[in-house]
Protein backbone atom coordinates (compact mmCIF):
# COMPACT_ATOMS: atom_id res chain seq x y z
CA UNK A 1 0.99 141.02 -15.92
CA UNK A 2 -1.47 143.02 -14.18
CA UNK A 3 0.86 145.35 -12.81
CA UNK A 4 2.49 145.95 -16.66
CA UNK A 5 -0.51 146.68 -17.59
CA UNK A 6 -1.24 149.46 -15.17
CA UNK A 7 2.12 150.67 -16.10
CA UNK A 8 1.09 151.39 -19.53
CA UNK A 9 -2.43 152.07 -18.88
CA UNK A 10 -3.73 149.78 -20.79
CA UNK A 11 -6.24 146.42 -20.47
CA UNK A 12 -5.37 143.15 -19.72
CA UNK A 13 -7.12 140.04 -20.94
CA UNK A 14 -7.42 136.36 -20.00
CA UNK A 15 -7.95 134.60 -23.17
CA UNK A 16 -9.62 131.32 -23.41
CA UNK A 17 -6.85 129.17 -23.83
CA UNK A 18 -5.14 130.76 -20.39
CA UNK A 19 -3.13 133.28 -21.70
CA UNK A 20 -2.79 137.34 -21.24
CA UNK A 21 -3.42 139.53 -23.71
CA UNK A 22 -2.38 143.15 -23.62
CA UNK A 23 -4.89 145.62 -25.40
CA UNK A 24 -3.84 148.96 -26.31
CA UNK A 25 -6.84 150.89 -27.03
CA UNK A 26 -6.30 154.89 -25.91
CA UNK A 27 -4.31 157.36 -27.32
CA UNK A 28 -2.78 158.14 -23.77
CA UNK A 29 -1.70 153.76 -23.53
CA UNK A 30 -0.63 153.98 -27.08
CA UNK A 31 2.04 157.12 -26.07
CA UNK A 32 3.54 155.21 -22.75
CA UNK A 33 3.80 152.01 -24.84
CA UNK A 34 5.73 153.82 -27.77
CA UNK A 35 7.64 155.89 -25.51
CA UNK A 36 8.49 152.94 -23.55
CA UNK A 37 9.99 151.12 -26.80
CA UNK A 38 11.73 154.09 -27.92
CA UNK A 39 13.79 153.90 -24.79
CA UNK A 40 13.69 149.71 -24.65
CA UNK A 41 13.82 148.59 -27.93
CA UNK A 42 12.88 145.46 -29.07
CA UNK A 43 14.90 143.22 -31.45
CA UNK A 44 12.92 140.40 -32.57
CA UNK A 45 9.74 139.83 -34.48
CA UNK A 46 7.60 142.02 -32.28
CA UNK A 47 9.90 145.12 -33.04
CA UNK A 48 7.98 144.74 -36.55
CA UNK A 49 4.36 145.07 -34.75
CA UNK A 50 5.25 147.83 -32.35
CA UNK A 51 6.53 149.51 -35.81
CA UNK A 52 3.64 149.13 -37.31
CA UNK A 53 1.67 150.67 -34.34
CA UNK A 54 4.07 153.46 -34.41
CA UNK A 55 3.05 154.02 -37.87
CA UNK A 56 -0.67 153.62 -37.39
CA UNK A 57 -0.64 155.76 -34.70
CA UNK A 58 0.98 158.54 -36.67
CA UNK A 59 -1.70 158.22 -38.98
CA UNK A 60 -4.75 158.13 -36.60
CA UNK A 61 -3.23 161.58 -34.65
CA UNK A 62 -3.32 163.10 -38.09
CA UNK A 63 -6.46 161.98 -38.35
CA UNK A 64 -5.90 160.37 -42.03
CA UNK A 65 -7.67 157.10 -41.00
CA UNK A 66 -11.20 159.30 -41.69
CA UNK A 67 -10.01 159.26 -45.49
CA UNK A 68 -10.58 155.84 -47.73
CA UNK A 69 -7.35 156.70 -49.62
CA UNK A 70 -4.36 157.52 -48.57
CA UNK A 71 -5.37 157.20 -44.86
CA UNK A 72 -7.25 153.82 -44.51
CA UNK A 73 -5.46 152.19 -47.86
CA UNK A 74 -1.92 153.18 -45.72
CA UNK A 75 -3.16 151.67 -42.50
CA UNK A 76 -4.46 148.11 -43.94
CA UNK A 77 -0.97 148.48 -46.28
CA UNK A 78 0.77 148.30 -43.05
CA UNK A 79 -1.40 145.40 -41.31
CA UNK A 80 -0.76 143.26 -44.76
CA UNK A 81 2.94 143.96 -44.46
CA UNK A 82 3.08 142.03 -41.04
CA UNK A 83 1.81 138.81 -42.62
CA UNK A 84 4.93 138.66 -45.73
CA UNK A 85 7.81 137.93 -42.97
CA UNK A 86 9.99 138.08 -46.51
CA UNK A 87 9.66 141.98 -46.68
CA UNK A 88 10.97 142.48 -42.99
CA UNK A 89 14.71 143.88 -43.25
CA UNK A 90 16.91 143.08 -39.78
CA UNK A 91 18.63 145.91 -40.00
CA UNK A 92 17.80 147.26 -36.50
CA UNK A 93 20.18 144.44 -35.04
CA UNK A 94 23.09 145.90 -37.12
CA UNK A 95 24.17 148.36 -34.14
CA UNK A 96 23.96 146.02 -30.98
């Protein structure tokens, strides 16, 4: 895990309960992570999460996360979305 992590250039974490956690928290490990994807897609549920990211990072390099509304309303619009699993649409998978 350690050596994924410097891959991306991001943190890794030992949680309590003796798992890893990955943290994201720069602009420059949010790039490598998203170009990473781009290339090696995901197909299951976490394809929705690294969406999401994709989305919220969009929004933070425009900078709209300063404003309450659009920018911060869009952002926790997009972290609600990942808790309905009814809204996700599986079309990704259509093409494999």
């Amino acid at each position: 895990m350690s050596r994924i992590a410097d891959f991306f250039g991001v943190t890794l974490h030992l949680t309590k309960d003796s798992t890893y956690r990955i943290d994201v928290t720069s602009r420059a490990g949010f790039e490598s992570v998203i170009n990473y994807f781009s290339m090696y897609p995901l197909f299951g549920y976490k394809y929705f999460n690294y969406m999401a990211c994709v989305k919220v990072n969009y929004l933070l390099d425009n900078k709209a996360h300063f404003t309450q509304a659009p920018g911060q309303t869009t952002i926790l619009n997009i972290l609600n979305e990942l808790n309905n699993i009814d809204n996700f649409e599986w079309t990704h998978l259509d093409n494999l």
